[in-house]
PDB file of N, CA and C in Angstrom:
ATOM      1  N   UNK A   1     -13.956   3.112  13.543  1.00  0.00           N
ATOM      2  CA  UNK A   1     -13.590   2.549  12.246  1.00  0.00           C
ATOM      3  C   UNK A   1     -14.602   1.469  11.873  1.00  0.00           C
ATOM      4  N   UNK A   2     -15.168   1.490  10.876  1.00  0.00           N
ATOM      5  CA  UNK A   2     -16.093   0.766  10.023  1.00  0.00           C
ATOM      6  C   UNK A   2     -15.281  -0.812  10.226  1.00  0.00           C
ATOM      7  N   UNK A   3     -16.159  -1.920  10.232  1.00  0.00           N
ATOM      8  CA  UNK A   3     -15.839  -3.070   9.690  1.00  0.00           C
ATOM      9  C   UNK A   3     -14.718  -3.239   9.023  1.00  0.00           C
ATOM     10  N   UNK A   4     -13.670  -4.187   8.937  1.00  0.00           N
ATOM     11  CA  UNK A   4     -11.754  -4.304   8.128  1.00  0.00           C
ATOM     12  C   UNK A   4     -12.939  -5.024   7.074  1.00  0.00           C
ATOM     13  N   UNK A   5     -13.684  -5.911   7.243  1.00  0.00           N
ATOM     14  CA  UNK A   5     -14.053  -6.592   5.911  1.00  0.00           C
ATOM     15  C   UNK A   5     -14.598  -5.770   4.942  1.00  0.00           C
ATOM     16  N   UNK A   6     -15.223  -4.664   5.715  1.00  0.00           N
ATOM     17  CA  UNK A   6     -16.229  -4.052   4.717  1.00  0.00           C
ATOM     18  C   UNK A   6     -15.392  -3.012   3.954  1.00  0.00           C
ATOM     19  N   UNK A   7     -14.045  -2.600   4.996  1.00  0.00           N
ATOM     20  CA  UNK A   7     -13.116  -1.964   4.258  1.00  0.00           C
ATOM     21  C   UNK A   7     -12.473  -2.172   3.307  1.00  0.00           C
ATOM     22  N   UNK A   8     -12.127  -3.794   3.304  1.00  0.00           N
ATOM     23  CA  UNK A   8     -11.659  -4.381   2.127  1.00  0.00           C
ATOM     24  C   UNK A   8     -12.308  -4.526   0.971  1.00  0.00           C
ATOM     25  N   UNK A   9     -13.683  -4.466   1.029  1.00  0.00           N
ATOM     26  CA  UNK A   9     -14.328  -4.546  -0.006  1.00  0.00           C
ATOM     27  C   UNK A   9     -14.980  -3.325  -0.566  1.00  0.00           C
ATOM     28  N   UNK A  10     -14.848  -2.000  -0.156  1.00  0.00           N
ATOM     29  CA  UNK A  10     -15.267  -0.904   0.044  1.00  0.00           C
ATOM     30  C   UNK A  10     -14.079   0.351   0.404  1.00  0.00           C
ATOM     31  N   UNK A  11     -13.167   0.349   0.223  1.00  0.00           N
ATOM     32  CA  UNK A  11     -12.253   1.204   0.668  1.00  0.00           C
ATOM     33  C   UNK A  11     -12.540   2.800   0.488  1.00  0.00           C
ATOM     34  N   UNK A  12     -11.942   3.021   1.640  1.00  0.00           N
ATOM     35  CA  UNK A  12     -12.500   5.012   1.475  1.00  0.00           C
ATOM     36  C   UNK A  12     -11.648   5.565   0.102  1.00  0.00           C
ATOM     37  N   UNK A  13     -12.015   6.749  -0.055  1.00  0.00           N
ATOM     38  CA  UNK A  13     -11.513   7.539  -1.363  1.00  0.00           C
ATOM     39  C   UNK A  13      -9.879   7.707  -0.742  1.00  0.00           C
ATOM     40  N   UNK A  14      -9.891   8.097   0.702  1.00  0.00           N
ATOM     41  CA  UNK A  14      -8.882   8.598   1.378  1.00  0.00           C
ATOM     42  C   UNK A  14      -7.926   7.481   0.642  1.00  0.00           C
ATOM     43  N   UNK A  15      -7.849   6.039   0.927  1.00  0.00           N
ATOM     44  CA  UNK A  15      -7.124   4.636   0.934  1.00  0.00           C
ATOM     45  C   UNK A  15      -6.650   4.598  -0.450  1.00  0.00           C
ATOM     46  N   UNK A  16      -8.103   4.860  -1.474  1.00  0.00           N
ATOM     47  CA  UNK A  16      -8.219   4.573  -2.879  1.00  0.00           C
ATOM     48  C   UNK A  16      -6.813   5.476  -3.211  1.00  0.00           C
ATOM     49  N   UNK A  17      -6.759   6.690  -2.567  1.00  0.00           N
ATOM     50  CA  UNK A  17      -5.990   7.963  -3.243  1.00  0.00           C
ATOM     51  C   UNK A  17      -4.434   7.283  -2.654  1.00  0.00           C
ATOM     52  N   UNK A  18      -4.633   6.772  -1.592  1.00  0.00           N
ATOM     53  CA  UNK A  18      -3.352   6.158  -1.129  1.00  0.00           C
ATOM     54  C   UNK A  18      -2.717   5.177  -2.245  1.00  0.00           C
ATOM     55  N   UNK A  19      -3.302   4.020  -1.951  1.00  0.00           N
ATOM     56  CA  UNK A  19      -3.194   3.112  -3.102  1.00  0.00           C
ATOM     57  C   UNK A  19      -2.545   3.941  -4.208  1.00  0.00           C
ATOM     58  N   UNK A  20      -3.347   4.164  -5.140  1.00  0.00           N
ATOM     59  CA  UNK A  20      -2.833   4.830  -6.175  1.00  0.00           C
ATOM     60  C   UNK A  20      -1.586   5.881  -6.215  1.00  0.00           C
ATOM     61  N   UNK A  21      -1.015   6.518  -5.458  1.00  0.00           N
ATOM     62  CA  UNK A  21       0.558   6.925  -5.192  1.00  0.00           C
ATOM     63  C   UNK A  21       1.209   6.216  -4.837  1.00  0.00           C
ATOM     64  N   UNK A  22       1.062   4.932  -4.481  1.00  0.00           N
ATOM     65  CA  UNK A  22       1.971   3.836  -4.195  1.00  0.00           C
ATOM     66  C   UNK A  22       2.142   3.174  -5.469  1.00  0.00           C
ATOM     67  N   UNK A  23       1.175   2.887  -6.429  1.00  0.00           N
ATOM     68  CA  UNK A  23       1.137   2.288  -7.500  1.00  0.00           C
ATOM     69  C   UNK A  23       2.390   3.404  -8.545  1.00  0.00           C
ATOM     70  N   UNK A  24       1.622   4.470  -8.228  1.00  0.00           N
ATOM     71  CA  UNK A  24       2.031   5.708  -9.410  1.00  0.00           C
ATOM     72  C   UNK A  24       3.792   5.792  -8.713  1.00  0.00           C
ATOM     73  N   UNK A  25       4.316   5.732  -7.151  1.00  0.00           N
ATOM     74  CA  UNK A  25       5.518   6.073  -6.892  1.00  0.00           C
ATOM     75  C   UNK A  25       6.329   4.755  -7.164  1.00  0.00           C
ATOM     76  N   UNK A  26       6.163   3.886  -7.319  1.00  0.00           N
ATOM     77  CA  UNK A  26       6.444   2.191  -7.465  1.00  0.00           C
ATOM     78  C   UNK A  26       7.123   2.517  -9.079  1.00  0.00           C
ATOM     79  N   UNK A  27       6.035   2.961  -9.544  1.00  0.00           N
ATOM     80  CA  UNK A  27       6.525   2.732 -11.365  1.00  0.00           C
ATOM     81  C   UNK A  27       7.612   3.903 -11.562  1.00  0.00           C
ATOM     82  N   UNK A  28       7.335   5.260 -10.667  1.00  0.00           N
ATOM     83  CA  UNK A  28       8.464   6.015 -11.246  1.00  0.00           C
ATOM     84  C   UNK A  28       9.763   5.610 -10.181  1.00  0.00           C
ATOM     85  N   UNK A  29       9.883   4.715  -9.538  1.00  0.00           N
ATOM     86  CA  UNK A  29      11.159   4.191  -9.387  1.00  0.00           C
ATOM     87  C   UNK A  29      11.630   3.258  -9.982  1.00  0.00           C
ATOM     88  N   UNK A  30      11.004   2.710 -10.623  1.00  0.00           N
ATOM     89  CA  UNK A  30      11.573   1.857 -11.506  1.00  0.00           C
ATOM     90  C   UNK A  30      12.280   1.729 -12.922  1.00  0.00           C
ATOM     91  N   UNK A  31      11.578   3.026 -13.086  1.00  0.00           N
ATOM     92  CA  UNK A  31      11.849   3.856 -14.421  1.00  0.00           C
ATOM     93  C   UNK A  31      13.774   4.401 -14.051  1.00  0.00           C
ATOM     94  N   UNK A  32      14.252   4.383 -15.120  1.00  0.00           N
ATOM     95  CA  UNK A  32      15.576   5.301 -15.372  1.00  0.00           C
ATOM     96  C   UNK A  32      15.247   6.555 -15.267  1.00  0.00           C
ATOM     97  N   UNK A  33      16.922   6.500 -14.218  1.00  0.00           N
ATOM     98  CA  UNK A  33      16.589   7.771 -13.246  1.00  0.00           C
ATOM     99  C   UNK A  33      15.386   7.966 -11.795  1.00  0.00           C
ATOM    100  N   UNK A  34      15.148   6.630 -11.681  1.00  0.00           N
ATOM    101  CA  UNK A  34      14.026   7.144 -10.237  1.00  0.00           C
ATOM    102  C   UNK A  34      14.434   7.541  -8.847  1.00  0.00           C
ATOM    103  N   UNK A  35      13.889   8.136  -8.453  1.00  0.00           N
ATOM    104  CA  UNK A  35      14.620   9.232  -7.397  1.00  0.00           C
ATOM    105  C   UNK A  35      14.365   8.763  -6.020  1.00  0.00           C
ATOM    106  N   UNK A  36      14.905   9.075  -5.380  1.00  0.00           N
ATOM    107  CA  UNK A  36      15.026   8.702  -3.358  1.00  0.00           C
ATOM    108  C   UNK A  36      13.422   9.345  -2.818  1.00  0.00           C
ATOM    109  N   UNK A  37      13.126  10.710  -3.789  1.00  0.00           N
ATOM    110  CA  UNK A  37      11.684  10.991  -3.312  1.00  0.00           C
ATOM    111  C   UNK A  37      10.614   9.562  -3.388  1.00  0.00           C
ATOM    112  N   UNK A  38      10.719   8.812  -4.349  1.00  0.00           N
ATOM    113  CA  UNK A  38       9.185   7.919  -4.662  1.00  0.00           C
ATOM    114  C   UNK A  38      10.007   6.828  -3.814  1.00  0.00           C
ATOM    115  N   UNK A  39      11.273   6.476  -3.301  1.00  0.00           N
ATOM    116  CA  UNK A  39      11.409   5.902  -2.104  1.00  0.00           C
ATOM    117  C   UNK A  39      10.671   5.939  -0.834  1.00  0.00           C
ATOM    118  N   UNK A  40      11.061   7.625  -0.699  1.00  0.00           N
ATOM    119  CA  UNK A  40      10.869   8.211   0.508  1.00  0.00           C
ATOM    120  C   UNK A  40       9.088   8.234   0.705  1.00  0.00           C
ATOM    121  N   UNK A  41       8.252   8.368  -0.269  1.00  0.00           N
ATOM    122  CA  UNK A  41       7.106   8.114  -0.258  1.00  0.00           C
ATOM    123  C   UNK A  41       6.514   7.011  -0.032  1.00  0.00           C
ATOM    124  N   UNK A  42       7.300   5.825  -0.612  1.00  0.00           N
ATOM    125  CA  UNK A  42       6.637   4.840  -0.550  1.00  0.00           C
ATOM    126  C   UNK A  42       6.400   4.544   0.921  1.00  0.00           C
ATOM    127  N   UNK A  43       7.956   4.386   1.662  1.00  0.00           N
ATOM    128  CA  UNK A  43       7.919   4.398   2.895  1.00  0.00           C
ATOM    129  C   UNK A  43       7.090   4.972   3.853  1.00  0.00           C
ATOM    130  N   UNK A  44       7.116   5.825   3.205  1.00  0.00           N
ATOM    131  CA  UNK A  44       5.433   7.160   3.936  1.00  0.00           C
ATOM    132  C   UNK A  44       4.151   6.223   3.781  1.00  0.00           C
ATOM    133  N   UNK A  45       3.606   5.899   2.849  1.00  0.00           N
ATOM    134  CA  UNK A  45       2.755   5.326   2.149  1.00  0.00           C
ATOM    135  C   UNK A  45       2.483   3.942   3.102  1.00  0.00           C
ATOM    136  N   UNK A  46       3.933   3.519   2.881  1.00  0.00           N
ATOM    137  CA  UNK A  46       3.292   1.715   3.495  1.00  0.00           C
ATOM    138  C   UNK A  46       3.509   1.444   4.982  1.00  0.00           C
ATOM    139  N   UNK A  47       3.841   2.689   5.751  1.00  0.00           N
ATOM    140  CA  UNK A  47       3.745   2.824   7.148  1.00  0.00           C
ATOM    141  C   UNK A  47       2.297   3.545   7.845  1.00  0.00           C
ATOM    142  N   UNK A  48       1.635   3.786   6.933  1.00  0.00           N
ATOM    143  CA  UNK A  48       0.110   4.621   6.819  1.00  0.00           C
ATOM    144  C   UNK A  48      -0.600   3.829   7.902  1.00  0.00           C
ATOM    145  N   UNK A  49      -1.517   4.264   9.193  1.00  0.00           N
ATOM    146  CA  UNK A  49      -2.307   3.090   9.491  1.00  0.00           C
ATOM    147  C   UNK A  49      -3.125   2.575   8.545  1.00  0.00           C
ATOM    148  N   UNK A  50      -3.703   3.328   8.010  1.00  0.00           N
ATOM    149  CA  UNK A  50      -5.292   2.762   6.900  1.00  0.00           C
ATOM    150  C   UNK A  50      -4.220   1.734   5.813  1.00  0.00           C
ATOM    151  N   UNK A  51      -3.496   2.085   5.488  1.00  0.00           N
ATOM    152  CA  UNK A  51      -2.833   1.313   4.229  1.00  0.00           C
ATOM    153  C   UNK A  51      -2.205  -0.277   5.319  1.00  0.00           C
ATOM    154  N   UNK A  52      -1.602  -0.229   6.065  1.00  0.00           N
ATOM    155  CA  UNK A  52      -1.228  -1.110   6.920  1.00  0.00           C
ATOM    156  C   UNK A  52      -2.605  -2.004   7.169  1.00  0.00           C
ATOM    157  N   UNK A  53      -3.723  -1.963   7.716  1.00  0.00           N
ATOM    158  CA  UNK A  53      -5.138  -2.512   7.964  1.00  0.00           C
ATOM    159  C   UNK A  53      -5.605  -2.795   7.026  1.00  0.00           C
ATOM    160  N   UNK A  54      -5.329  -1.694   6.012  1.00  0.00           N
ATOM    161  CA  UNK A  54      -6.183  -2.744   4.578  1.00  0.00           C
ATOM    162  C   UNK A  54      -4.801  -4.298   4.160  1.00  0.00           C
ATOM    163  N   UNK A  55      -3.870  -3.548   3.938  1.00  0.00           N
ATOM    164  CA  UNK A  55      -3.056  -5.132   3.866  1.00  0.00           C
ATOM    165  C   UNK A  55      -3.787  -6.010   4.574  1.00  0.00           C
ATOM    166  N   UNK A  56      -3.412  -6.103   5.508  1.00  0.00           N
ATOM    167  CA  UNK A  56      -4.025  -6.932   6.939  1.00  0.00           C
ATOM    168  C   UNK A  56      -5.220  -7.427   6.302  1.00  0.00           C
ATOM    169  N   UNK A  57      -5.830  -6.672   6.224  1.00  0.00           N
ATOM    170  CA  UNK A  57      -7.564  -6.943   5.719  1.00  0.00           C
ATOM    171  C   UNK A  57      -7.777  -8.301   4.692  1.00  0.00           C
ATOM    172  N   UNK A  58      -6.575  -8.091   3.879  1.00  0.00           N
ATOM    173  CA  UNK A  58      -6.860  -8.471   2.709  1.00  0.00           C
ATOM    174  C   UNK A  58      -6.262 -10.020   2.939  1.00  0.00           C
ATOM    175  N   UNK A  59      -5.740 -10.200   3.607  1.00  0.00           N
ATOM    176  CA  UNK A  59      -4.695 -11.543   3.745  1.00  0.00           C
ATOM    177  C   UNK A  59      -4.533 -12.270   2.944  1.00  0.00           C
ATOM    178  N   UNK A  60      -4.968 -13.545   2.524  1.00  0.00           N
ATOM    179  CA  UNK A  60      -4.547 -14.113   1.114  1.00  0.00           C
ATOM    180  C   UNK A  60      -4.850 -13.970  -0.157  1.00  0.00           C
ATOM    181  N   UNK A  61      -5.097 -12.085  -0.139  1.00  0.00           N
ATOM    182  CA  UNK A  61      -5.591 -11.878  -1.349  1.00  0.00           C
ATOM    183  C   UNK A  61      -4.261 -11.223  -2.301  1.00  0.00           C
ATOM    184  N   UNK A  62      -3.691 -11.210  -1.078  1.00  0.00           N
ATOM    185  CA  UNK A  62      -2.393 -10.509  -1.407  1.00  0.00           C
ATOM    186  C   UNK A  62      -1.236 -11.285  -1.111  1.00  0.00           C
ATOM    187  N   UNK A  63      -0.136 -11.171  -2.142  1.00  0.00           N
ATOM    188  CA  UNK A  63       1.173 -11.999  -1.739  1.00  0.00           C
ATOM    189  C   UNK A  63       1.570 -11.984  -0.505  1.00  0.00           C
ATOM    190  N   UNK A  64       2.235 -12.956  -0.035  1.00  0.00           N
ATOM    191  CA  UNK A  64       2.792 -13.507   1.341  1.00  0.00           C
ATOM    192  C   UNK A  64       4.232 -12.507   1.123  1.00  0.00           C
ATOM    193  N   UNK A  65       4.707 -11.501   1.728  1.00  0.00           N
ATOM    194  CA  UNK A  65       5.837 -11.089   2.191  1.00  0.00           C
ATOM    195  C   UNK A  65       7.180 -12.060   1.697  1.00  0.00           C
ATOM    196  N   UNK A  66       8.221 -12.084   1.368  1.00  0.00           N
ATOM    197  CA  UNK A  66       9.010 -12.957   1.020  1.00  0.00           C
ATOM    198  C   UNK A  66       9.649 -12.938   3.281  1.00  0.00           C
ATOM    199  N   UNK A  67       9.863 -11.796   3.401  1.00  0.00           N
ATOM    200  CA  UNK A  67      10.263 -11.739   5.043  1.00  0.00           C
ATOM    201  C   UNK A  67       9.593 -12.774   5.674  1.00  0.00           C
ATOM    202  N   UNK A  68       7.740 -12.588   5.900  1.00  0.00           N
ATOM    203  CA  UNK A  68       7.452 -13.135   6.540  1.00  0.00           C
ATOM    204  C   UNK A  68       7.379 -15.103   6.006  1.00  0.00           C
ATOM    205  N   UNK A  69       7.909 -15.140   5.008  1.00  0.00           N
ATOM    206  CA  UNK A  69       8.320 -16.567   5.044  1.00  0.00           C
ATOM    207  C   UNK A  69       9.169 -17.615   5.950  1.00  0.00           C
ATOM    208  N   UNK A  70       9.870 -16.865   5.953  1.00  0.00           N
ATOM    209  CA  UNK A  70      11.445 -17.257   7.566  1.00  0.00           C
ATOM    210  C   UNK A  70      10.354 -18.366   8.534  1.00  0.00           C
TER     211      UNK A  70
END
């Protein structure tokens, strides 16, 4: 695996394509009527290693967890 920094600043197409179904399954649950599938994805999605490492990667570029506040 390439550099986490260089990943963060450079992410594969693979990640990019990730990202973006998380974005795209996020909004259709939110929408009336959103379904247990874009749940069930997301969960897929944000248990990913690559998606998990880029979080990581990114650390205060991204919101603090309300969990990991405790």
């Amino acid at each position: 695996m390439a550099n986490l920094k260089e990943d963060v600043r450079e992410p594969s197409v693979s990640l990019l394509c990730k990202l973006g179904s998380i974005i795209v399954h996020a909004d259709e649950m939110t929408e009336p009527g959103g379904h247990e599938f874009d749940h069930a994805a997301l969960r897929t999605l944000l248990a990913d290693p690559e998606v998990k490492a880029w979080i990581k990667g990114m650390g205060a570029m991204l919101p603090l967890k309300r969990s990991a506040r405790k």
